[in-house]
PDB file of N, CA and C in Angstrom:
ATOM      1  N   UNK A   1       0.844  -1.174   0.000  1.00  0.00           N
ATOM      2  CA  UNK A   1       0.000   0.000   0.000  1.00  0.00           C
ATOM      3  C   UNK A   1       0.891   1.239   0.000  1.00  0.00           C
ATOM      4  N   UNK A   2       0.531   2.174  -0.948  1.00  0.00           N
ATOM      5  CA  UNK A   2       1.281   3.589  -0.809  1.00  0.00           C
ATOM      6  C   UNK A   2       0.686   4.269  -0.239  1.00  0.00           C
ATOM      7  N   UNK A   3       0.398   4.643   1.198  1.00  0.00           N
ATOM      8  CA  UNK A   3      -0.231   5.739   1.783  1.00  0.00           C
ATOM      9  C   UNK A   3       0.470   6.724   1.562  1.00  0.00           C
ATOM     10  N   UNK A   4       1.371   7.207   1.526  1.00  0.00           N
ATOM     11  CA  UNK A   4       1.811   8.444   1.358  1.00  0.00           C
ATOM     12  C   UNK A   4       1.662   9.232   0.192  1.00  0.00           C
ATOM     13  N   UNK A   5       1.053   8.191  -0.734  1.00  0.00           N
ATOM     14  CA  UNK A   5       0.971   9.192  -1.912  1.00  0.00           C
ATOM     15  C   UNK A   5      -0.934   9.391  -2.494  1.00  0.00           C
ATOM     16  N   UNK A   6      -1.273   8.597  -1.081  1.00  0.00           N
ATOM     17  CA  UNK A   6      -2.987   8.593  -1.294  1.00  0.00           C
ATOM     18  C   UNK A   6      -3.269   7.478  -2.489  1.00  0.00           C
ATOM     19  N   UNK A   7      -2.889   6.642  -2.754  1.00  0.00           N
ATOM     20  CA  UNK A   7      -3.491   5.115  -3.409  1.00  0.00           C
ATOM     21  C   UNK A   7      -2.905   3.973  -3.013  1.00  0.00           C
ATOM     22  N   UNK A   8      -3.823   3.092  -3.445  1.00  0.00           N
ATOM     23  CA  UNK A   8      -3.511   2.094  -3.149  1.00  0.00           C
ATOM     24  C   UNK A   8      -2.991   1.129  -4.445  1.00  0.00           C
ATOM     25  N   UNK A   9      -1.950   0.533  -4.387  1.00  0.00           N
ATOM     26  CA  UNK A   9      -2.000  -0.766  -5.524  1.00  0.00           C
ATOM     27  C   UNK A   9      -2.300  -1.834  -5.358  1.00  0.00           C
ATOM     28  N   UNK A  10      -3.202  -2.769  -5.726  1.00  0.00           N
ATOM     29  CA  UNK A  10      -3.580  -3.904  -5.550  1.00  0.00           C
ATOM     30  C   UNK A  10      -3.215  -5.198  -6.712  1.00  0.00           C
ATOM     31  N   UNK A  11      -1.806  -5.561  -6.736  1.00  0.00           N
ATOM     32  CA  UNK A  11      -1.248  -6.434  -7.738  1.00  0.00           C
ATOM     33  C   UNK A  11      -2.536  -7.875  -8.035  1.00  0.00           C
ATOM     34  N   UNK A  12      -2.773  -8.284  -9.139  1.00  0.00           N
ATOM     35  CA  UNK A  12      -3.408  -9.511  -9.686  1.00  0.00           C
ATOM     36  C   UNK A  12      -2.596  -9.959 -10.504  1.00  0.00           C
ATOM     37  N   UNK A  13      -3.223 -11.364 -10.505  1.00  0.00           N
ATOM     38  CA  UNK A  13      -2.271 -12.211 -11.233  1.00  0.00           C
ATOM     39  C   UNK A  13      -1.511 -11.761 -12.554  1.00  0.00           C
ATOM     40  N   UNK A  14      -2.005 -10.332 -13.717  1.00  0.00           N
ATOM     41  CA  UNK A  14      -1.240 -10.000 -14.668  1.00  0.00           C
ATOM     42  C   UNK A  14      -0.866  -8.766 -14.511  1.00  0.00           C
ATOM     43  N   UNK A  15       0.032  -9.111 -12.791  1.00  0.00           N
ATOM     44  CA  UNK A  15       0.339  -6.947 -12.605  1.00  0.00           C
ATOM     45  C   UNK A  15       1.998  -7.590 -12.454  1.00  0.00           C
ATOM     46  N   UNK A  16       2.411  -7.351 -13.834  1.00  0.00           N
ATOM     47  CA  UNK A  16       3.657  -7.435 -13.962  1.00  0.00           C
ATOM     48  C   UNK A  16       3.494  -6.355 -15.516  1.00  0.00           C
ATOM     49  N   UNK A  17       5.161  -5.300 -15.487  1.00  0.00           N
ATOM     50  CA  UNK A  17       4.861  -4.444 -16.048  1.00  0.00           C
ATOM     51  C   UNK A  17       6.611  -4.320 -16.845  1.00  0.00           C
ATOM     52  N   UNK A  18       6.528  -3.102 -17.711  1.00  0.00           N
ATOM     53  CA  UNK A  18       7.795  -3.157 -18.233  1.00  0.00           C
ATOM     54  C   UNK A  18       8.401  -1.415 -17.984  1.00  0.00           C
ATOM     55  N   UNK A  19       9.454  -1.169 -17.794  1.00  0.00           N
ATOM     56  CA  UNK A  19       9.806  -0.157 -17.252  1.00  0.00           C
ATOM     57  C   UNK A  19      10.278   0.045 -16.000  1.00  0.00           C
ATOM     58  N   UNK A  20      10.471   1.434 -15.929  1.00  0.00           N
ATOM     59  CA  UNK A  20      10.487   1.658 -14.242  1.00  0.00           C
ATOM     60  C   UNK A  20      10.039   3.134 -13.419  1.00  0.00           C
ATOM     61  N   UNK A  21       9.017   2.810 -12.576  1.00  0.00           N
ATOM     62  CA  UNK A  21       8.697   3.976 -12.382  1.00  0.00           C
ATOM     63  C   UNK A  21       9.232   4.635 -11.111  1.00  0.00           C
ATOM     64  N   UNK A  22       9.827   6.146 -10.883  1.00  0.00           N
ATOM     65  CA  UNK A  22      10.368   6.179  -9.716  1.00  0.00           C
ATOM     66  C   UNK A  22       9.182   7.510  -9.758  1.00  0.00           C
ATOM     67  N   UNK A  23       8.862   7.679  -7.986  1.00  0.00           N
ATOM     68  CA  UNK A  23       8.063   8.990  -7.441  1.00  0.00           C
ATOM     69  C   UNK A  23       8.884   9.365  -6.351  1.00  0.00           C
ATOM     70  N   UNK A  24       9.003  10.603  -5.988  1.00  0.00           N
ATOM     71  CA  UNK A  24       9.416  10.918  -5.031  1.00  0.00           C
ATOM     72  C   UNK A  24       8.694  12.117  -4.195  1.00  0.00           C
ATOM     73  N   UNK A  25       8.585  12.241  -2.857  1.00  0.00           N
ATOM     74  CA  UNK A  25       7.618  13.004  -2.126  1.00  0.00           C
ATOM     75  C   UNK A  25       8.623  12.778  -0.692  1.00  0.00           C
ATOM     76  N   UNK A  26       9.099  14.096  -0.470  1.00  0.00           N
ATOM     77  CA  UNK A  26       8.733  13.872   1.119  1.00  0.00           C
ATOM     78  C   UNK A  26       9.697  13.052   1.334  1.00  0.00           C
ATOM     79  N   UNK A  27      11.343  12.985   0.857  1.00  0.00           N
ATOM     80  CA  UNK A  27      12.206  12.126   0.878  1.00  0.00           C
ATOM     81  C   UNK A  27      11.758  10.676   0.999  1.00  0.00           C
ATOM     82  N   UNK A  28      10.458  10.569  -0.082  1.00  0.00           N
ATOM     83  CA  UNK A  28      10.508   9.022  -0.079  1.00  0.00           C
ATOM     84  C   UNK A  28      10.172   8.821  -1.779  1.00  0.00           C
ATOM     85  N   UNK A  29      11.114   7.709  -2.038  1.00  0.00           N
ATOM     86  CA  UNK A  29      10.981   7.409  -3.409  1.00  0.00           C
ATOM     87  C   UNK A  29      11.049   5.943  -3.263  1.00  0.00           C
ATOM     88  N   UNK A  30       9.848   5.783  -4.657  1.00  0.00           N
ATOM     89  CA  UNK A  30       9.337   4.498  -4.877  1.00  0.00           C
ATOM     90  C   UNK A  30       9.915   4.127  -6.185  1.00  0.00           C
ATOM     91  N   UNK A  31      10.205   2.748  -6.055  1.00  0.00           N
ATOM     92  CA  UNK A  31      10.799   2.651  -7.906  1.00  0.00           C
ATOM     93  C   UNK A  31      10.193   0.964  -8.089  1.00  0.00           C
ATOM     94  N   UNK A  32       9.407   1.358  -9.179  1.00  0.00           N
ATOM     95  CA  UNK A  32       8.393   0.031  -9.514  1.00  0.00           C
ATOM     96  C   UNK A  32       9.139  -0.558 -10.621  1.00  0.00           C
ATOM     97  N   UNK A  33       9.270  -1.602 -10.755  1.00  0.00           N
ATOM     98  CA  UNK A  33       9.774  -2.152 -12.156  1.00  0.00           C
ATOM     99  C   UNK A  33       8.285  -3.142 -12.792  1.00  0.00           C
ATOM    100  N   UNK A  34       8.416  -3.058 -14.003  1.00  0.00           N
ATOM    101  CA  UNK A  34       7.208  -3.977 -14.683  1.00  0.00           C
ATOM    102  C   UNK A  34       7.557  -4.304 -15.461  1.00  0.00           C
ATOM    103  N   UNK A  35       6.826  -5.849 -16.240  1.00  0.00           N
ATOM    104  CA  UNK A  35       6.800  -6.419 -17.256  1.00  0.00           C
ATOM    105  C   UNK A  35       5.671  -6.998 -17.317  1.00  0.00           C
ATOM    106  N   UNK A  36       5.764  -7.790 -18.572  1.00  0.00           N
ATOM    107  CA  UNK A  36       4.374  -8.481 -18.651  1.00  0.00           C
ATOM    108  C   UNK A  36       4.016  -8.066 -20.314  1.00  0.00           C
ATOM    109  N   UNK A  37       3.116  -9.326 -20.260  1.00  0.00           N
ATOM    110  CA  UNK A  37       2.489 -10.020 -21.241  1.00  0.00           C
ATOM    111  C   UNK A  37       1.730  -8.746 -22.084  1.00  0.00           C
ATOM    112  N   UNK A  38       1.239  -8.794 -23.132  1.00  0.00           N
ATOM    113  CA  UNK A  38       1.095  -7.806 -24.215  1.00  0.00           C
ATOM    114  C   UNK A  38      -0.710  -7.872 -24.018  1.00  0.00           C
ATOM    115  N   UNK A  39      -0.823  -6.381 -23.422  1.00  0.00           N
ATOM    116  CA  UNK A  39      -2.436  -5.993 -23.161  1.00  0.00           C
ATOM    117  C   UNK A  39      -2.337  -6.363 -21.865  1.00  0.00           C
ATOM    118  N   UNK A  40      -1.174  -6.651 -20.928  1.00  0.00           N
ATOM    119  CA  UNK A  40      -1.933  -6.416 -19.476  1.00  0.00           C
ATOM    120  C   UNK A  40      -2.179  -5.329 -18.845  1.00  0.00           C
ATOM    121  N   UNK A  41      -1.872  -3.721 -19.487  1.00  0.00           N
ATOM    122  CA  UNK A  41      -2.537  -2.824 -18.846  1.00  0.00           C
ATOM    123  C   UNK A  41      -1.419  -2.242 -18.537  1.00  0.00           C
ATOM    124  N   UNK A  42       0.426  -2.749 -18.642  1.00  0.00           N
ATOM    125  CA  UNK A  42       1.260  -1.856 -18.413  1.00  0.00           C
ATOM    126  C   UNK A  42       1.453  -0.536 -18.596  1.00  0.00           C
ATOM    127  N   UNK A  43       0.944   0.050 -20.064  1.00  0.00           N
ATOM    128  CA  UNK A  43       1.156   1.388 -20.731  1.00  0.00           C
ATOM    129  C   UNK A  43       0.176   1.894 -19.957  1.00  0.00           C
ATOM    130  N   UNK A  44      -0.851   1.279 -19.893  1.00  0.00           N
ATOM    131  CA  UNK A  44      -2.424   2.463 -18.906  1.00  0.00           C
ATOM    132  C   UNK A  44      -2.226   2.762 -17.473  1.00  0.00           C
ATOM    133  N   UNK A  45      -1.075   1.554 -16.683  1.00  0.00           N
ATOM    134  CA  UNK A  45      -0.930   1.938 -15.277  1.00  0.00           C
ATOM    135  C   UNK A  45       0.079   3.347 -14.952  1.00  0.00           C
ATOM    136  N   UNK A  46       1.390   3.082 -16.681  1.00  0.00           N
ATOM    137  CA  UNK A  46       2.223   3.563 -16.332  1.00  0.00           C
ATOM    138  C   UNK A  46       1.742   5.475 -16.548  1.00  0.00           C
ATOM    139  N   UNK A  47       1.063   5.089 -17.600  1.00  0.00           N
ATOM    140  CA  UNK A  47       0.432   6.341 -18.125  1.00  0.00           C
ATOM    141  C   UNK A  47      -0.184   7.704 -16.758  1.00  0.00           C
ATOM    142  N   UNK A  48      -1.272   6.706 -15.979  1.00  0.00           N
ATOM    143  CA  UNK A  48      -1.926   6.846 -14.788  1.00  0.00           C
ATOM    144  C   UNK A  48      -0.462   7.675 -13.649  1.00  0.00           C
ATOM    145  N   UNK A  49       0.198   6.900 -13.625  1.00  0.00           N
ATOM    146  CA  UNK A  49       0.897   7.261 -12.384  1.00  0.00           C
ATOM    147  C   UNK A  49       1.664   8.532 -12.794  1.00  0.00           C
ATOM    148  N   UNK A  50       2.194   8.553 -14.024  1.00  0.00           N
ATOM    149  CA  UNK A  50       3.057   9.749 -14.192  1.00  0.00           C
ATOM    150  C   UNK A  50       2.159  10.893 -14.527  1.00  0.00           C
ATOM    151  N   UNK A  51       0.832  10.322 -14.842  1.00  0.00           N
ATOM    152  CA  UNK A  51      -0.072  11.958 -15.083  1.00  0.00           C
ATOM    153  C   UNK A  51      -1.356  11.930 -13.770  1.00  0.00           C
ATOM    154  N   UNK A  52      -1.469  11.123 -12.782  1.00  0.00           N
ATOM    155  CA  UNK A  52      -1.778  11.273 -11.727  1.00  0.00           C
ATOM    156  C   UNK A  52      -0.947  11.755 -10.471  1.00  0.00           C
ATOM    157  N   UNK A  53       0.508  11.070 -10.187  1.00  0.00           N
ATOM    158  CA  UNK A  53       1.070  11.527  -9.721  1.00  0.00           C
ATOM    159  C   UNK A  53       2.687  11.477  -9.347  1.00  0.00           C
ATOM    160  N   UNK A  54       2.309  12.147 -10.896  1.00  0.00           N
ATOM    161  CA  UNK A  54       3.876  13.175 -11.262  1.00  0.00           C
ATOM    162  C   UNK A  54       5.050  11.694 -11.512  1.00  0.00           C
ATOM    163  N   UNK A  55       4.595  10.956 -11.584  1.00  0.00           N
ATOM    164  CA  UNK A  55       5.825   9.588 -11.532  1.00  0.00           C
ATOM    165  C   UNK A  55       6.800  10.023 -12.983  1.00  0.00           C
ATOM    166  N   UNK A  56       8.094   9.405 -12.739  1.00  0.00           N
ATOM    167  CA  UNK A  56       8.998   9.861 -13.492  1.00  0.00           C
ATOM    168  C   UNK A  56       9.054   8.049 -14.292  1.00  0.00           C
ATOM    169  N   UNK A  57       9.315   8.167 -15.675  1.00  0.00           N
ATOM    170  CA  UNK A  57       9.288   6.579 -16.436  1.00  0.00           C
ATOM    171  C   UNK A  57       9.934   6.529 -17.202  1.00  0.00           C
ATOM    172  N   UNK A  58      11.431   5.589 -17.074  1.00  0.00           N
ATOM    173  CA  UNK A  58      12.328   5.557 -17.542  1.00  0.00           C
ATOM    174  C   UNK A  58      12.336   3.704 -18.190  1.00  0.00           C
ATOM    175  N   UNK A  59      12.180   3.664 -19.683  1.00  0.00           N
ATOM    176  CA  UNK A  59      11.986   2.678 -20.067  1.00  0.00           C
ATOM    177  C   UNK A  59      13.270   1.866 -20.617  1.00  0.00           C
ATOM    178  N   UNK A  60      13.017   0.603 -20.129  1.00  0.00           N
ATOM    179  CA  UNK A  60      14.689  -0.686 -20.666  1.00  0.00           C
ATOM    180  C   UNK A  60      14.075  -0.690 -22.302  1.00  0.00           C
ATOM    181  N   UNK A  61      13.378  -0.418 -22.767  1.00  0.00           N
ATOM    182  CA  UNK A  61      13.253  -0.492 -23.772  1.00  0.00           C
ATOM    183  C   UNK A  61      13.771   0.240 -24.790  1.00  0.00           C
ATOM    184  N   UNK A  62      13.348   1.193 -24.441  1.00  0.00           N
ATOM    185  CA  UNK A  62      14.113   2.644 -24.920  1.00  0.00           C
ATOM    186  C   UNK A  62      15.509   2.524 -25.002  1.00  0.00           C
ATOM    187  N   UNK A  63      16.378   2.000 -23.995  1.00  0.00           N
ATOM    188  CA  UNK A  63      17.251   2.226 -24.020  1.00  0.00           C
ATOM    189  C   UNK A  63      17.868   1.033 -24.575  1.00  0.00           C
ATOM    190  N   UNK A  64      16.980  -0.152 -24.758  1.00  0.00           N
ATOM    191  CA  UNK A  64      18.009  -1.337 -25.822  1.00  0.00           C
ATOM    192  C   UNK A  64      18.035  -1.213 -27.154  1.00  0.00           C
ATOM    193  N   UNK A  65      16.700   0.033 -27.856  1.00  0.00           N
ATOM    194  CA  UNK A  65      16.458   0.621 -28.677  1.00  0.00           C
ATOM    195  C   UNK A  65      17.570   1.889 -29.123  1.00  0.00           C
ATOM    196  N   UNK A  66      17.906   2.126 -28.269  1.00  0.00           N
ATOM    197  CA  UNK A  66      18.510   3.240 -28.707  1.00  0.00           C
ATOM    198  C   UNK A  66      20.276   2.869 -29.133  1.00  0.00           C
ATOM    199  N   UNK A  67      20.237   1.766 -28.180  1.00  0.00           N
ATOM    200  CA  UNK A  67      21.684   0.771 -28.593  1.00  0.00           C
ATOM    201  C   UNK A  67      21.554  -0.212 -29.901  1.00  0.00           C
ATOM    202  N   UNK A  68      20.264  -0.637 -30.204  1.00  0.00           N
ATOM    203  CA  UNK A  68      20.169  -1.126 -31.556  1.00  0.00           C
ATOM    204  C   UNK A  68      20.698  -0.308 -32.552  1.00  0.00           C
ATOM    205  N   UNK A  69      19.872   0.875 -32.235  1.00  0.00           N
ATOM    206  CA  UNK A  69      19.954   1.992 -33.384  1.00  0.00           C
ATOM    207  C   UNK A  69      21.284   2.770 -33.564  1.00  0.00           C
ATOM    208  N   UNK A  70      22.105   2.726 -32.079  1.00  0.00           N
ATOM    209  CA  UNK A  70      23.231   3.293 -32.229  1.00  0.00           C
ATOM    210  C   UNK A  70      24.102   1.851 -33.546  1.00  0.00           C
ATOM    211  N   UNK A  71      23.767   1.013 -33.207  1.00  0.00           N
ATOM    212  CA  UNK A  71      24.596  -0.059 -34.125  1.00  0.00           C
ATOM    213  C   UNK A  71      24.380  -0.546 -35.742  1.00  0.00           C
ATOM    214  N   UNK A  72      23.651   0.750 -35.977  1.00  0.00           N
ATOM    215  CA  UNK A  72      22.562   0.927 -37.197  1.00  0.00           C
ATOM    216  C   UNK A  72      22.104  -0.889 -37.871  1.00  0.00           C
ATOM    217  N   UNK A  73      21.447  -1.115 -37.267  1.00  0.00           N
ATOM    218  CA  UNK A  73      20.451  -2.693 -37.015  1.00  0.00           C
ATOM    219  C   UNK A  73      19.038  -2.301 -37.338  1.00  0.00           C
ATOM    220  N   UNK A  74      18.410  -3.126 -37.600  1.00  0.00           N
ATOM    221  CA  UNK A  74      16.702  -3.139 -37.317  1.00  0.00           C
ATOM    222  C   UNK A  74      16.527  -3.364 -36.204  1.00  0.00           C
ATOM    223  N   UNK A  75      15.627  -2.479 -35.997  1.00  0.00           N
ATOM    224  CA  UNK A  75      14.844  -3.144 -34.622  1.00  0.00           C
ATOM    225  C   UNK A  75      13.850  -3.809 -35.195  1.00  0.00           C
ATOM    226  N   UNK A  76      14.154  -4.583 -34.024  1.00  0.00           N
ATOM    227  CA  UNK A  76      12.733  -6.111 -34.350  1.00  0.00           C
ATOM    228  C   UNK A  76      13.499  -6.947 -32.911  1.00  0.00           C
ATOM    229  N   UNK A  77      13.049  -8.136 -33.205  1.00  0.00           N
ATOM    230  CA  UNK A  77      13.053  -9.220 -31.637  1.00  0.00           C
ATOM    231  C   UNK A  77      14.318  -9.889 -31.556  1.00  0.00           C
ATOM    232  N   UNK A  78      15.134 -10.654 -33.188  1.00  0.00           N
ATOM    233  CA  UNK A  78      15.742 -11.231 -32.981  1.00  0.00           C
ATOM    234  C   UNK A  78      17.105 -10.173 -32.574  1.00  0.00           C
ATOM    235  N   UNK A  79      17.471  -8.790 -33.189  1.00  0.00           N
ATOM    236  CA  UNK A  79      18.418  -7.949 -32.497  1.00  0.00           C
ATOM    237  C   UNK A  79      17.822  -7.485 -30.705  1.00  0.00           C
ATOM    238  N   UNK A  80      16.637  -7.133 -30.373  1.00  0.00           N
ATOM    239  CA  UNK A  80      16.590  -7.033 -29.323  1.00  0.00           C
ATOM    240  C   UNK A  80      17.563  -8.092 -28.142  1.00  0.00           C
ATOM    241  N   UNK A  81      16.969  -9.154 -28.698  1.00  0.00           N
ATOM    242  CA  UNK A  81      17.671 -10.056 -28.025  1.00  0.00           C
ATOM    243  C   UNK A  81      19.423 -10.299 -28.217  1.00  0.00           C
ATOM    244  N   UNK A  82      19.694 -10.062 -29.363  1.00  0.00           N
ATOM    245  CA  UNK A  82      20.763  -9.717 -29.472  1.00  0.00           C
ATOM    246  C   UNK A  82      21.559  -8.722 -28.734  1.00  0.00           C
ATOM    247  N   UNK A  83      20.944  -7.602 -28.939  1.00  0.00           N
ATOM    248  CA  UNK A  83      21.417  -6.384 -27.733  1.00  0.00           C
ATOM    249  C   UNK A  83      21.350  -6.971 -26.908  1.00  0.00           C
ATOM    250  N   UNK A  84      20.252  -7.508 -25.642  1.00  0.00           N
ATOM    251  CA  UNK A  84      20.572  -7.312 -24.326  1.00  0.00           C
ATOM    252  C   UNK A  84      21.700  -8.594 -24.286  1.00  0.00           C
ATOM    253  N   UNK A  85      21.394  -9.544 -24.697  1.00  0.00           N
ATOM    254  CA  UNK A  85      23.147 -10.956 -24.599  1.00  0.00           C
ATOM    255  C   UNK A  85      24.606  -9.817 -24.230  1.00  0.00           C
ATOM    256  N   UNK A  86      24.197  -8.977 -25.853  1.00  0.00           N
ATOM    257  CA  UNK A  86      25.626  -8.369 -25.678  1.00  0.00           C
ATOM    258  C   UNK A  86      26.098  -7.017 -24.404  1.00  0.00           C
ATOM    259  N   UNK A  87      24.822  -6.709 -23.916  1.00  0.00           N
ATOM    260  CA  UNK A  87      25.162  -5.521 -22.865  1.00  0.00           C
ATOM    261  C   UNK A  87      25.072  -6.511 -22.020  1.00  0.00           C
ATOM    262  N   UNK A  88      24.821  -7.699 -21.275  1.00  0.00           N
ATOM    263  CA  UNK A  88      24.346  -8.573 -20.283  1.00  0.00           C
ATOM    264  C   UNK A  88      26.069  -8.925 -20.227  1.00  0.00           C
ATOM    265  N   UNK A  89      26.694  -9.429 -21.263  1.00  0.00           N
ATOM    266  CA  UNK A  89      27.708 -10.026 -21.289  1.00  0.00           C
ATOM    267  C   UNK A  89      29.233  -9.177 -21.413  1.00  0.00           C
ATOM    268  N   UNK A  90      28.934  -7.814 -21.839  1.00  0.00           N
ATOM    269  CA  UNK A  90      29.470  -6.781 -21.765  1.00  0.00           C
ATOM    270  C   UNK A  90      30.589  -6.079 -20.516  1.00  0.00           C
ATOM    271  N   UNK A  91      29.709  -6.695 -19.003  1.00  0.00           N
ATOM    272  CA  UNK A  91      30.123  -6.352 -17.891  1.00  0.00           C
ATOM    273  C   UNK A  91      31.687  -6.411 -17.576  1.00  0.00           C
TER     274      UNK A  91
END
């Protein structure tokens, strides 16, 4: 439960999301990570929180996208996956 920010979240079985959302209030910051299956409602929760309240959304997507594109590739699934092997293995 987030009382401090006046809602509540109530996870169900398809509250897995993609991204990450951080809020901060009142020296307290929350940082949600999500994934999940295509139409569970990720884009509408994430949508909700940053224009309800003020949440900041910084997407892994975006940014394996933007490393595709730096490597002038298509984006599509089989380089996605390609990218993250190679930043995963990168370390």
């Amino acid at each position: 439960m987030l009382q401090n920010v006046g809602m509540t979240f109530v996870p169900t079985s398809k509250t897995r999301f993609s991204g990450f959302l951080i809020y901060t209030q009142i020296n307290i910051i929350i940082i949600m990570v999500m994934t999940g299956i295509l139409g569970a409602g990720k884009g509408t929760l994430i949508d909700y929180l940053v224009n309800k309240y003020n949440f900041s959304h910084y997407s892994v997507r975006d940014f394996i996208t933007e490393e595709i594109l730096r490597r002038k590739l298509p984006v599509n699934r089989d380089f996605i996956v390609e990218a993250v092997s190679a930043l995963r293995d990168s370390k």
